[in-house]
C-alpha atoms as a PDB file:
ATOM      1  CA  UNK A   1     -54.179  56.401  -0.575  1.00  0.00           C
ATOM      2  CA  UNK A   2     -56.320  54.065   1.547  1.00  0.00           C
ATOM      3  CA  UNK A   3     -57.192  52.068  -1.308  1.00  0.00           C
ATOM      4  CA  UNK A   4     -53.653  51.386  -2.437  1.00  0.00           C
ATOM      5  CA  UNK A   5     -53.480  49.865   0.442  1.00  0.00           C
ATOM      6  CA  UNK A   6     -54.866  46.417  -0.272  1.00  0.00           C
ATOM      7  CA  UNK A   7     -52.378  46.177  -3.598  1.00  0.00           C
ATOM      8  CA  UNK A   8     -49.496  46.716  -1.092  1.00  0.00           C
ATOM      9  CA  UNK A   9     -50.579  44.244   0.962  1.00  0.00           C
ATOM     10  CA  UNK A  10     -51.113  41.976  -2.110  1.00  0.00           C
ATOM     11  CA  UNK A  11     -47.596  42.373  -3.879  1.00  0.00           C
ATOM     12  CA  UNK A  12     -45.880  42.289  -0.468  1.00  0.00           C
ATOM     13  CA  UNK A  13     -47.474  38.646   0.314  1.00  0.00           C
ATOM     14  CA  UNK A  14     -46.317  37.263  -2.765  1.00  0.00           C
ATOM     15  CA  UNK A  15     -42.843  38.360  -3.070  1.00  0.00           C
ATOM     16  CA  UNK A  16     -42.745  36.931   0.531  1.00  0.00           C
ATOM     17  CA  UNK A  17     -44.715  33.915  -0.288  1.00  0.00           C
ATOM     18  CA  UNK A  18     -41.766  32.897  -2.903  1.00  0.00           C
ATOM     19  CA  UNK A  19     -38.940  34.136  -0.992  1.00  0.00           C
ATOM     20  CA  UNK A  20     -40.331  31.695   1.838  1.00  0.00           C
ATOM     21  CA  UNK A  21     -40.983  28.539  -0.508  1.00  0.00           C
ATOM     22  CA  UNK A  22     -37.787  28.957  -2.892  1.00  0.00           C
ATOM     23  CA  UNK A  23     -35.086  29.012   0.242  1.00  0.00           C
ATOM     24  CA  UNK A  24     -35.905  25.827   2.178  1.00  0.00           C
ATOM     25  CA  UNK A  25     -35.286  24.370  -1.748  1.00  0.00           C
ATOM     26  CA  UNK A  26     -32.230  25.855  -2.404  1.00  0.00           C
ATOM     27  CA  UNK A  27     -31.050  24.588   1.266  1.00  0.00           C
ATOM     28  CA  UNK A  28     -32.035  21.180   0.917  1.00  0.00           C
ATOM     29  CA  UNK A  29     -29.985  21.388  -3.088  1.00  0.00           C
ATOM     30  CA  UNK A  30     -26.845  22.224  -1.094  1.00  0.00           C
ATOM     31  CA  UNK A  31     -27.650  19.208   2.142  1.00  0.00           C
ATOM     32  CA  UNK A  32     -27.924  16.851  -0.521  1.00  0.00           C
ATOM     33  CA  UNK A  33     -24.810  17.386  -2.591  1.00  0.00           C
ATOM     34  CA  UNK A  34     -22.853  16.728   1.076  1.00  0.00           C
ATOM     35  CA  UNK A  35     -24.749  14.170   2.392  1.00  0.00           C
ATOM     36  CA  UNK A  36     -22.891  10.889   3.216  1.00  0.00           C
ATOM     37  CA  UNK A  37     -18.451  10.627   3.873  1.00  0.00           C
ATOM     38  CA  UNK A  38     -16.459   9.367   1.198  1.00  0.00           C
ATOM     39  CA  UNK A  39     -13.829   6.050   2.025  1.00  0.00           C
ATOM     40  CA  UNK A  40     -10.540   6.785   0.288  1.00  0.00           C
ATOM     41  CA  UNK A  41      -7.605   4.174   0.152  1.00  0.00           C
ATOM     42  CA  UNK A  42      -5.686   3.212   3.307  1.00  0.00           C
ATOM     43  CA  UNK A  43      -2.355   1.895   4.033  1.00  0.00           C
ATOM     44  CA  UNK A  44      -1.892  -1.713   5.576  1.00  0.00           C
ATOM     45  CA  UNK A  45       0.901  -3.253   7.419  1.00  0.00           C
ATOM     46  CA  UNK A  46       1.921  -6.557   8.125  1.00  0.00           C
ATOM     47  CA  UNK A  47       4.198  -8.647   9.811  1.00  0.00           C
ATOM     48  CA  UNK A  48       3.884 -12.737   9.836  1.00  0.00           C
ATOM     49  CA  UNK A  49       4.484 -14.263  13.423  1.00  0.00           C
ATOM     50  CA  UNK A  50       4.723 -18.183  14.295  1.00  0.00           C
ATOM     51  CA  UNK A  51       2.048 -20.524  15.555  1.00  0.00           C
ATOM     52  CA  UNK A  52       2.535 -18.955  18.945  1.00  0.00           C
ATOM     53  CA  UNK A  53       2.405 -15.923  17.730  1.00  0.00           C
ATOM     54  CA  UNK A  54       6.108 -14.283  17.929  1.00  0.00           C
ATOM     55  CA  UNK A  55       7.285 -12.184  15.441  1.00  0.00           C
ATOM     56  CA  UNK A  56       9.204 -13.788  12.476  1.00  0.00           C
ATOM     57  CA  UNK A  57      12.074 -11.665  10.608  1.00  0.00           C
ATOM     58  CA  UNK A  58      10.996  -7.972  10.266  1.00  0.00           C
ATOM     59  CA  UNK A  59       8.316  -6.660  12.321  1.00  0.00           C
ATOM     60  CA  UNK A  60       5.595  -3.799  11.248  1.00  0.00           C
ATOM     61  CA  UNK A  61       5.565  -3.141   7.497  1.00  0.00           C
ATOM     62  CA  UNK A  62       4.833  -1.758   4.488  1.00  0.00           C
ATOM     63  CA  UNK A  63       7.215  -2.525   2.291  1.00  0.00           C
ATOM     64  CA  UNK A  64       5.965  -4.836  -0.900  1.00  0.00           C
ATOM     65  CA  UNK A  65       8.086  -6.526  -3.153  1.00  0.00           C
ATOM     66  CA  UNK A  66       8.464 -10.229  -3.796  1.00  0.00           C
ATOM     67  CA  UNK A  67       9.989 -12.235  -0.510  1.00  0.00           C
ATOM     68  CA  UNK A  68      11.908 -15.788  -0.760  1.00  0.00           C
ATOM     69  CA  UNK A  69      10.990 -17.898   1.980  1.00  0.00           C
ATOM     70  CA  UNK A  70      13.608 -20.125   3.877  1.00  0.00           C
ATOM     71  CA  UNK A  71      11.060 -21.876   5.734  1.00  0.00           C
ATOM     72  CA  UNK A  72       7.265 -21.735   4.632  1.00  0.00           C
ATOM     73  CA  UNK A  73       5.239 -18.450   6.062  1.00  0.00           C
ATOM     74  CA  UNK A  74       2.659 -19.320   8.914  1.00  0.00           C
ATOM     75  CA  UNK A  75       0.370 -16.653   9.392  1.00  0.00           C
ATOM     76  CA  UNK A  76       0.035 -12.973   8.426  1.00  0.00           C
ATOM     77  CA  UNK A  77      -0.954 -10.434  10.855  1.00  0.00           C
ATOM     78  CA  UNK A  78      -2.445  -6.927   9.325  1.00  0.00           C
ATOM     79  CA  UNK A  79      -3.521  -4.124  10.508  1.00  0.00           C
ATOM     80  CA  UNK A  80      -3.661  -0.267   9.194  1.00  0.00           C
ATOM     81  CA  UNK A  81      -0.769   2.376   9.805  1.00  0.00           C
ATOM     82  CA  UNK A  82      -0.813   4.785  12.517  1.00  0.00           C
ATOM     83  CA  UNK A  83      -1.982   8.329  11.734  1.00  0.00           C
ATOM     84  CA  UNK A  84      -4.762   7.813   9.372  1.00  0.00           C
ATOM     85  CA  UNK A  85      -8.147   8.992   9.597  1.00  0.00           C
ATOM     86  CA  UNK A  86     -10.852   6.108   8.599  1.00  0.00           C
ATOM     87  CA  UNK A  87     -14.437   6.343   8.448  1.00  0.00           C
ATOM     88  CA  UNK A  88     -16.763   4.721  11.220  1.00  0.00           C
ATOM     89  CA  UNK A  89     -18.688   2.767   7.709  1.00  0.00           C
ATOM     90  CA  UNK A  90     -15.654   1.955   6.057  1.00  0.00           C
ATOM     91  CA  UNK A  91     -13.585  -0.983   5.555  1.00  0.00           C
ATOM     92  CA  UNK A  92     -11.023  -2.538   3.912  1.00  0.00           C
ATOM     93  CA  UNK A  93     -11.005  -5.885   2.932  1.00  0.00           C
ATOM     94  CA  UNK A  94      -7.218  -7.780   2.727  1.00  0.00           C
ATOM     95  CA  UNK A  95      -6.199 -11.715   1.284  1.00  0.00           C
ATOM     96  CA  UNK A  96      -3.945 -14.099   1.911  1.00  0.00           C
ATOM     97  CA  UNK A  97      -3.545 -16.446  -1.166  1.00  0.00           C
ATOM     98  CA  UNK A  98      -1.673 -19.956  -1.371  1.00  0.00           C
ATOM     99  CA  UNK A  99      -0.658 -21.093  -4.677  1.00  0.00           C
ATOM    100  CA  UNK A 100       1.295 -24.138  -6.111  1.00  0.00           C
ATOM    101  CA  UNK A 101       3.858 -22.994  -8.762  1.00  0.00           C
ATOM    102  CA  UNK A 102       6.350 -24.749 -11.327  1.00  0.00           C
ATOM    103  CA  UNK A 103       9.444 -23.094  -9.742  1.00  0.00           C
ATOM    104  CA  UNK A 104      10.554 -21.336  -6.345  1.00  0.00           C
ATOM    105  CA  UNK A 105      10.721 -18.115  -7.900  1.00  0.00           C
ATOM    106  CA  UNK A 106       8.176 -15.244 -10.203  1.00  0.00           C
ATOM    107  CA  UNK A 107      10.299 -15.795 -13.098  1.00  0.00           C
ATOM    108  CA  UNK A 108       9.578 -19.593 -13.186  1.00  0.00           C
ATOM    109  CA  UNK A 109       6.201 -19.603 -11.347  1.00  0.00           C
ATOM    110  CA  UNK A 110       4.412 -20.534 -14.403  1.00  0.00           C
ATOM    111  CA  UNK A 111       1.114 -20.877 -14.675  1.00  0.00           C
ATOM    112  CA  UNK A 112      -0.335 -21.016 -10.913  1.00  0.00           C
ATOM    113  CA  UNK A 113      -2.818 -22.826  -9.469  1.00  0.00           C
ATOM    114  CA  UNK A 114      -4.658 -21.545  -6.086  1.00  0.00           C
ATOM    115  CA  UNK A 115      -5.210 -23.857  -2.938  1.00  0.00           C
ATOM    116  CA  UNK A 116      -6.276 -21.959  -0.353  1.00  0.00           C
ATOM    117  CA  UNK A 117      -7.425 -17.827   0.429  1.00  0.00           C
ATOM    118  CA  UNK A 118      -8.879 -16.097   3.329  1.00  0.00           C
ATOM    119  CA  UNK A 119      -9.634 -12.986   4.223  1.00  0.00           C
ATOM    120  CA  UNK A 120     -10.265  -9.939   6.638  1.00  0.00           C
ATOM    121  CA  UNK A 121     -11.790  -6.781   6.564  1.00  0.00           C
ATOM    122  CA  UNK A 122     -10.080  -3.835   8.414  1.00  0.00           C
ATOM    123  CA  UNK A 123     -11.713  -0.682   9.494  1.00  0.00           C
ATOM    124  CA  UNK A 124     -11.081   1.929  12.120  1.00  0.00           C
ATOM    125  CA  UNK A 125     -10.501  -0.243  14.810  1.00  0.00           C
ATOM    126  CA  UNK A 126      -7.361  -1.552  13.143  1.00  0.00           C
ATOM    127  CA  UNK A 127      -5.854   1.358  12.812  1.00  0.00           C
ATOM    128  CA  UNK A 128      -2.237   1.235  14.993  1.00  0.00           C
ATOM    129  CA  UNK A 129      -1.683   3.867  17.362  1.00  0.00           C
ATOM    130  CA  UNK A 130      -0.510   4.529  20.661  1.00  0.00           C
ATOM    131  CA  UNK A 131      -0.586   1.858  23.724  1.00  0.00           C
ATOM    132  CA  UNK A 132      -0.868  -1.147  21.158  1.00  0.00           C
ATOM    133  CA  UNK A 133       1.942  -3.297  23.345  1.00  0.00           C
ATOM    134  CA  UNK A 134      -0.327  -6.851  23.643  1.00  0.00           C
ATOM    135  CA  UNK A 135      -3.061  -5.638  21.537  1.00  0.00           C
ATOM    136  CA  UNK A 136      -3.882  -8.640  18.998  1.00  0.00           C
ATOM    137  CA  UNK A 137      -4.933  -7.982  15.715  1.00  0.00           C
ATOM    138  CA  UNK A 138      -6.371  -9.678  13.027  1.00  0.00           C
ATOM    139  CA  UNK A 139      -4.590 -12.474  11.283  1.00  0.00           C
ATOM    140  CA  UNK A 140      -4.726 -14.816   8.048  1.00  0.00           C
ATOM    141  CA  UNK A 141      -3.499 -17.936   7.806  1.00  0.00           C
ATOM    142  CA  UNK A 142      -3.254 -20.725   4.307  1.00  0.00           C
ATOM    143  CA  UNK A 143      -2.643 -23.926   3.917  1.00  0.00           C
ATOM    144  CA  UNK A 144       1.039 -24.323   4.242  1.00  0.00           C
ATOM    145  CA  UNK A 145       2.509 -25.150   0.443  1.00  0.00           C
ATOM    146  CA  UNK A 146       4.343 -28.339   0.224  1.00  0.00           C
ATOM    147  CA  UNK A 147       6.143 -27.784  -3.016  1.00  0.00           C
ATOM    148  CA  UNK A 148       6.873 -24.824  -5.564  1.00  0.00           C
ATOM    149  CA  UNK A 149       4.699 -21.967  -4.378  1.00  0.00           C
ATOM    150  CA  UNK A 150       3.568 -18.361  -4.028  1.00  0.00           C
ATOM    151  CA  UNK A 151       2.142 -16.426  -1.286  1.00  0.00           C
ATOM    152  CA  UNK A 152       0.392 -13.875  -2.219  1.00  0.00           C
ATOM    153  CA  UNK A 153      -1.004 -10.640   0.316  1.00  0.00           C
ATOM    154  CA  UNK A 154      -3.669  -8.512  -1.621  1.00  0.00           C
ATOM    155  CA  UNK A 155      -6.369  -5.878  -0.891  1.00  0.00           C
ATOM    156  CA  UNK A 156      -8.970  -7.036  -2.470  1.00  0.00           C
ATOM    157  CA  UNK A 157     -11.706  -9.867  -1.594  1.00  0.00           C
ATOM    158  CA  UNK A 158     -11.504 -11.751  -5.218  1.00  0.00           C
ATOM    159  CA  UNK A 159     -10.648 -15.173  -5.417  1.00  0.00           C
ATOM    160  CA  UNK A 160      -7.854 -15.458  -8.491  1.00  0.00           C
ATOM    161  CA  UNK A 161      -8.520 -18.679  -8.973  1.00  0.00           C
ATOM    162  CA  UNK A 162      -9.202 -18.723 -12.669  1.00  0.00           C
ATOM    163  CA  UNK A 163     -13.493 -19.898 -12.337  1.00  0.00           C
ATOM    164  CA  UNK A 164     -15.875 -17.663 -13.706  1.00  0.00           C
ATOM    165  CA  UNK A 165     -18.285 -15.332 -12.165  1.00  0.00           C
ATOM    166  CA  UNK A 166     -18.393 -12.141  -9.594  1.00  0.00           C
ATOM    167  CA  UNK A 167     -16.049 -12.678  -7.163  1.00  0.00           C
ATOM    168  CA  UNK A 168     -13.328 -14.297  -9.198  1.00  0.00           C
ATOM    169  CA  UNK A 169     -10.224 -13.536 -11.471  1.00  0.00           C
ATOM    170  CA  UNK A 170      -7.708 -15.047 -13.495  1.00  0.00           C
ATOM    171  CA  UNK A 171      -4.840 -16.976 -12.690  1.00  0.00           C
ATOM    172  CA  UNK A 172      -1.485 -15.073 -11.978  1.00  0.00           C
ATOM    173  CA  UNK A 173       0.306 -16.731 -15.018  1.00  0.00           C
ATOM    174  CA  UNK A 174       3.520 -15.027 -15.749  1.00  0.00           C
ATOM    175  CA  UNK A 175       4.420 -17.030 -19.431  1.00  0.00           C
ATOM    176  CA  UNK A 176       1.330 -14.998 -20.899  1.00  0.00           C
ATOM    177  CA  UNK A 177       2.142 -11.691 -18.462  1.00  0.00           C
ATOM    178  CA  UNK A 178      -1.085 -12.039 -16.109  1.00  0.00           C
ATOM    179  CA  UNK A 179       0.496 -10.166 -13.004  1.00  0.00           C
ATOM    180  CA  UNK A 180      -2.378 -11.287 -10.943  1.00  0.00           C
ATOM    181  CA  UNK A 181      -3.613 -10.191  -8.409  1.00  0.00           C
ATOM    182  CA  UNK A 182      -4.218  -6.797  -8.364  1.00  0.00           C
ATOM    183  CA  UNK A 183      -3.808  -4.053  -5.688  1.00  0.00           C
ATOM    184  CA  UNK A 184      -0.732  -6.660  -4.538  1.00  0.00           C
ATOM    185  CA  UNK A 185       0.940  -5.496  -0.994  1.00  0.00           C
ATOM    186  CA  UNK A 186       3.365  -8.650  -0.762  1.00  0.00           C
ATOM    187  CA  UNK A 187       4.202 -12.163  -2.099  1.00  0.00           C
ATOM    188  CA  UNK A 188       6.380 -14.591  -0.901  1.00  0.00           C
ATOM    189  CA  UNK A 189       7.546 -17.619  -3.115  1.00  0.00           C
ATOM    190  CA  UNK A 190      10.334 -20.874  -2.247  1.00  0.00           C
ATOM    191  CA  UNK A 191       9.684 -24.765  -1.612  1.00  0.00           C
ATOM    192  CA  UNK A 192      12.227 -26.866  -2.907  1.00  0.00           C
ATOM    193  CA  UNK A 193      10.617 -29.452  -5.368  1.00  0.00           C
ATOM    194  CA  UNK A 194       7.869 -29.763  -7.932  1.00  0.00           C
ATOM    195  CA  UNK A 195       4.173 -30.208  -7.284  1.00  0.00           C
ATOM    196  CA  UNK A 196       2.915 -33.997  -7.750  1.00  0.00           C
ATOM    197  CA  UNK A 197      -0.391 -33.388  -7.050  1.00  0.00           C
ATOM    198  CA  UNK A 198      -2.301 -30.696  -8.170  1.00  0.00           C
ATOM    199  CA  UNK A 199       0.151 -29.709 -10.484  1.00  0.00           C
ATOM    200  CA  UNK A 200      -1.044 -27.100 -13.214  1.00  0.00           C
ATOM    201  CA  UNK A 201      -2.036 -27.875 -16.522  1.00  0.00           C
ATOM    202  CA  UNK A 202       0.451 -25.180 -17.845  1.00  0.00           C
ATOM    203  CA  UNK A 203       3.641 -27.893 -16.550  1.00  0.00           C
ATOM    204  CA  UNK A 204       2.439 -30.857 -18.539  1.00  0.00           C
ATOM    205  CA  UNK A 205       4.576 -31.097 -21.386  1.00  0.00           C
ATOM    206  CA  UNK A 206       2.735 -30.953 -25.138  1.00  0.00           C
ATOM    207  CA  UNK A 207       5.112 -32.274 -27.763  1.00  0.00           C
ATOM    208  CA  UNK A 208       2.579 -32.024 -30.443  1.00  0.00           C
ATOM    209  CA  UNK A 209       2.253 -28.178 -29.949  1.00  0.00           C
ATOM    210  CA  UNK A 210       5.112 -26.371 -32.114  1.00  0.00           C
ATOM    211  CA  UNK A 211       7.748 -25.204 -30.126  1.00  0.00           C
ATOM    212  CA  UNK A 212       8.600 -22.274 -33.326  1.00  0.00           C
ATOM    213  CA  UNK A 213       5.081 -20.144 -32.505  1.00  0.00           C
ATOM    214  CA  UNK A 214       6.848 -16.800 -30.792  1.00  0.00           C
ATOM    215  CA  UNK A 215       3.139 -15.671 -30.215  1.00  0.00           C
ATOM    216  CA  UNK A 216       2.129 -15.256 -26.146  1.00  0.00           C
ATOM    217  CA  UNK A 217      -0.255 -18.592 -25.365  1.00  0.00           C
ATOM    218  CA  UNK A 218      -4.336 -16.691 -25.033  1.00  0.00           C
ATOM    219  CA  UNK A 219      -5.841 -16.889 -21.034  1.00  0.00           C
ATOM    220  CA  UNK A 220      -8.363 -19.043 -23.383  1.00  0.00           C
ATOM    221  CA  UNK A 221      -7.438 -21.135 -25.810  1.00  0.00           C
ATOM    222  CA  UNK A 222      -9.600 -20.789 -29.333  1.00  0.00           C
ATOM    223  CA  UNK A 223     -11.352 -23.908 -31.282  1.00  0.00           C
ATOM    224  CA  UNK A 224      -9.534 -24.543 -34.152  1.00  0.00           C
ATOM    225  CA  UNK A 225      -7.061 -27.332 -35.419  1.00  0.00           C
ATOM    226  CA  UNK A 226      -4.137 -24.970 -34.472  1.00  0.00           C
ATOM    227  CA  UNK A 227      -2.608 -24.995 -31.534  1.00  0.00           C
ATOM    228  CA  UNK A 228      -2.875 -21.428 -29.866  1.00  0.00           C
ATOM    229  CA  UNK A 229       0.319 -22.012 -26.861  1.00  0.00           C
ATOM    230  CA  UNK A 230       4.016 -22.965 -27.630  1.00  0.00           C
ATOM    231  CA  UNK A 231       5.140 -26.342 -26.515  1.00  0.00           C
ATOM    232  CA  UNK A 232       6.427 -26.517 -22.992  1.00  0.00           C
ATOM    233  CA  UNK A 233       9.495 -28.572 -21.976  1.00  0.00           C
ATOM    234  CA  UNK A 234      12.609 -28.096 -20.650  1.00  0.00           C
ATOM    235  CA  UNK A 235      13.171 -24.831 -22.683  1.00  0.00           C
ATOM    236  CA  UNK A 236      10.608 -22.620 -21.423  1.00  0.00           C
ATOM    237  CA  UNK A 237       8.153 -20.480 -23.942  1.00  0.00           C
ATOM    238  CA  UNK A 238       8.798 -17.077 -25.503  1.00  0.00           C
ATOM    239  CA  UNK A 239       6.482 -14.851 -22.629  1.00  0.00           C
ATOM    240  CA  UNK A 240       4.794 -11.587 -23.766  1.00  0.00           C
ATOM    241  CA  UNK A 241       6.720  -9.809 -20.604  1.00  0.00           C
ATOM    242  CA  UNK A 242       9.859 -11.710 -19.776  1.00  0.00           C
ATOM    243  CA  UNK A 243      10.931 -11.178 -16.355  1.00  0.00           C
ATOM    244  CA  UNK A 244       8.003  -8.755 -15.528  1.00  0.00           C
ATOM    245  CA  UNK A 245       7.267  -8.941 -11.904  1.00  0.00           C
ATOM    246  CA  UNK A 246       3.670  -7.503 -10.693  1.00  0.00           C
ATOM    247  CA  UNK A 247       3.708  -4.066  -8.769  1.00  0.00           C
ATOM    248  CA  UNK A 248       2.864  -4.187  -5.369  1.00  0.00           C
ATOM    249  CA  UNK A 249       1.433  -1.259  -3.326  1.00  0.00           C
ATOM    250  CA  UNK A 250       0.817  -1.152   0.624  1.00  0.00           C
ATOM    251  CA  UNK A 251      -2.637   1.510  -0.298  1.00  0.00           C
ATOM    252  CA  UNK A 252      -5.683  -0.343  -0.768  1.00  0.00           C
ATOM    253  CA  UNK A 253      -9.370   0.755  -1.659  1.00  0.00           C
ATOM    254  CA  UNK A 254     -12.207   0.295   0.405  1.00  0.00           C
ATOM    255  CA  UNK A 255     -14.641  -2.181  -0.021  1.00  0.00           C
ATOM    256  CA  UNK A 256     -17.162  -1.527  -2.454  1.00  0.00           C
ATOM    257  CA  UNK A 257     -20.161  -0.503  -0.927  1.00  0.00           C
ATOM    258  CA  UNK A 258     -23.646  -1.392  -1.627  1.00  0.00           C
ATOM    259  CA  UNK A 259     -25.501   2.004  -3.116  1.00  0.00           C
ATOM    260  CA  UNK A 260     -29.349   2.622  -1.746  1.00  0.00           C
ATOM    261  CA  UNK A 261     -31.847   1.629  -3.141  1.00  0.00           C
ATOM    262  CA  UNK A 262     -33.177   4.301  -5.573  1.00  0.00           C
ATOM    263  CA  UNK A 263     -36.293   5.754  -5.391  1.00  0.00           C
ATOM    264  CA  UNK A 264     -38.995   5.189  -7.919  1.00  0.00           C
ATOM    265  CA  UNK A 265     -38.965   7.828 -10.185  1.00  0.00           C
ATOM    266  CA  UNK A 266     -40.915   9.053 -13.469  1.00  0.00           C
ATOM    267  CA  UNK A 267     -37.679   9.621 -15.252  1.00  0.00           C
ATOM    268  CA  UNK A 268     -36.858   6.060 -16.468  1.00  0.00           C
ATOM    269  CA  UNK A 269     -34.161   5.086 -13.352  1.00  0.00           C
ATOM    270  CA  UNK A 270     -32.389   7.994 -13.525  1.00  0.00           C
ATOM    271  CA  UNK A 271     -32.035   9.976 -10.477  1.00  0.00           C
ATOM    272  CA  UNK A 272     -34.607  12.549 -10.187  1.00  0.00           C
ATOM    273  CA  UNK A 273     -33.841  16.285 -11.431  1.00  0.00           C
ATOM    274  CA  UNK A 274     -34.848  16.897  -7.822  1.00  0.00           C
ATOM    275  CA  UNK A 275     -31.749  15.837  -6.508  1.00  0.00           C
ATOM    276  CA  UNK A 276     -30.070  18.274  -8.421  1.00  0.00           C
ATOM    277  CA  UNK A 277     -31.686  21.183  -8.008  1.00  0.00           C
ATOM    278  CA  UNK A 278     -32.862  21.267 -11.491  1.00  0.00           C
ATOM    279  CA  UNK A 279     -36.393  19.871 -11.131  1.00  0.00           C
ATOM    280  CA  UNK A 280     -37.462  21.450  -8.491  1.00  0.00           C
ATOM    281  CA  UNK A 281     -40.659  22.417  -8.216  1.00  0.00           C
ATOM    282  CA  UNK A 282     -39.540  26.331  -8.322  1.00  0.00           C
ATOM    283  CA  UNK A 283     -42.048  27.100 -11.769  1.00  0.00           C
ATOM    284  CA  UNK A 284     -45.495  25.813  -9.668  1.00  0.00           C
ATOM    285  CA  UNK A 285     -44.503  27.977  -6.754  1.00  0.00           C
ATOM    286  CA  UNK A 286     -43.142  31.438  -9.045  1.00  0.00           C
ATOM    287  CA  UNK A 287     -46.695  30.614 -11.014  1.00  0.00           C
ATOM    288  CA  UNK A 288     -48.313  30.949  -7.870  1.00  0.00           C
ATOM    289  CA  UNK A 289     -46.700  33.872  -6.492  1.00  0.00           C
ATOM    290  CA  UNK A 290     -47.064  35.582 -10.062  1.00  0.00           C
ATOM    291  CA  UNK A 291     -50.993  35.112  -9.788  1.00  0.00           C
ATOM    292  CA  UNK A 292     -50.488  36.741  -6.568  1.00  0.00           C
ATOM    293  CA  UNK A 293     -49.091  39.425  -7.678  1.00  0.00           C
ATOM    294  CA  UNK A 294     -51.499  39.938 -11.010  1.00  0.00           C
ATOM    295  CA  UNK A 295     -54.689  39.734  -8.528  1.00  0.00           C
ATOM    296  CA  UNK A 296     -52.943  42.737  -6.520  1.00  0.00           C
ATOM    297  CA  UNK A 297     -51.927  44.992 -10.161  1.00  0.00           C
ATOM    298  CA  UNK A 298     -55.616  44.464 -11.452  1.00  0.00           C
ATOM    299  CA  UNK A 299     -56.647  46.033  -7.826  1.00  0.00           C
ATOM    300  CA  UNK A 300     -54.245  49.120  -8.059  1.00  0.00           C
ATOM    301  CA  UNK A 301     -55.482  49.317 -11.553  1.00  0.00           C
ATOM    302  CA  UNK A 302     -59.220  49.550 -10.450  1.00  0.00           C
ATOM    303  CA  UNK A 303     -58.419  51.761  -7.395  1.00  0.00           C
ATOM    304  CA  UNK A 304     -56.757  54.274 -10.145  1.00  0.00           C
ATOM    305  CA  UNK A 305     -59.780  54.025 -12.450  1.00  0.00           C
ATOM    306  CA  UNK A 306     -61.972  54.496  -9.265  1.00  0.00           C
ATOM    307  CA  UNK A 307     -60.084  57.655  -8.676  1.00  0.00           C
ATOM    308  CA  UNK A 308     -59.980  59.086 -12.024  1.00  0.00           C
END
């Protein structure tokens, strides 16, 4: 019996030895798959206030839909409703865009052209709650239009100004049924005569164009001999979405985020197995409890020999 003994000890060690080394790994599987919050949207409320900063018309809201100004808005105050929960890291990002227009109203905006933007970003500090009598919050102002134009309150950083590149969008155009921008809270649109300067391209009449195409004009017209848009005049041009007016939503998404920087690994960029749980290095540790345990059945082997 005494020389059993050492096999024992042997085969208890190694079961040990990979219950030890295989539970921190399975722990740190499950840490990783909750590390870090997730930001989801948020709802934003406005109000627009005078250059002295008193409240004009309605006061707190979230009500979209498209406004018609008597007199030109001055600025827009924002903040987020009362009773969310927000992140510490996250944050919202909301625009103000000016634009000149070809008529005081969505259905003859045209094809717009933007003057001015700015923006904020909102995060947990902005969210209303109790005690906010003479709190301030933050505001966005534009360049007041002079003529025909659109007002347009957004959650989003991108610039619809029609250029190219990260950062920008198209133009809201509502003859070929671009119903920018997107993730729209509010517009406002009025003035009461047409834009001299600055006017957009989409106004200038083009007699040699034929007014019979029924086709929607392309964001970009194609090289070719044929004209691609309908002739504009007094009669406007058949649109793609007659009378379509964008959606407009008081949730917006978080800014996106900039994602770590990924660690080097042998896999070709893709995130290591590791992470997972799947590559784990469980098979070098059961290989070295299983030659654990064969060194301790060769010894109960030899002790039995010994015996017999």
């Amino acid at each position: 019996m005494a020389r059993s003994q050492p096999a024992r000890f042997l085969a208890t060690a190694a079961a040990a030895f990979l219950a030890a080394t295989a539970a921190p790994l399975i722990g740190a599987t499950a840490a990783h798959a909750q590390e870090g919050g997730v930001c989801s949207s948020a709802t934003v409320q406005y109000r627009l206030v005078d250059a002295d900063g008193k409240v004009v018309g309605a006061d707190w809201s979230s009500q979209g839909g498209f406004h018609q100004w008597d007199t030109v808005p001055g600025t827009v105050e924002v903040r987020l409703a009362p009773g969310q929960s927000v992140g510490a890291g996250c944050s919202y990002p909301v625009s103000l865009a000016e634009y000149t227009a070809e008529g005081p109203n969505w259905e003859s905006s045209g094809r717009q052209e933007m003057i001015d933007k700015a923006t904020v970003h909102l995060t947990a500090a902005d969210v209303a709650g109790d005690g906010d009598e003479g709190r301030t919050w933050q505001k966005l102002s534009v360049k007041p239009p002079a003529c025909f134009g659109q007002l347009d309150l957004y959650g989003e950083d991108t610039a619809y100004d029609g250029k190219e590149g990260e950062g920008h969008g198209p133009l809201p155009d509502v003859r070929a049924g671009v119903l920018t921008p997107y993730h729209l809270i509010a517009a406002w649109n009025g003035g009461d005569k047409r834009c001299e300067a600055g006017t957009p391209e989409s106004a200038t009449p083009s007699p040699s164009a034929p007014e019979t195409s029924a086709s929607p004009a392309p964001s970009a017209p194609p090289a070719g001999s044929e004209p691609s848009a309908p002739a504009e005049g007094t009669k406007p041009p058949v649109s793609p979405k007659p009378g379509a007016t964008p959606s407009t939503n008081a949730d917006v998404p978080p800014a996106q985020s900039s994602p770590p920087a990924p660690k080097s690994s042998p896999n070709g960029g893709n995130p290591p197995l590791a992470e997972t749980g799947a590559g784990a290095p469980v098979g070098m540790l059961a290989g070295g409890a299983a030659l654990v345990l064969a060194v301790g059945a060769g010894t109960v082997y030899a002790s039995r020999a010994r015996r017999s």
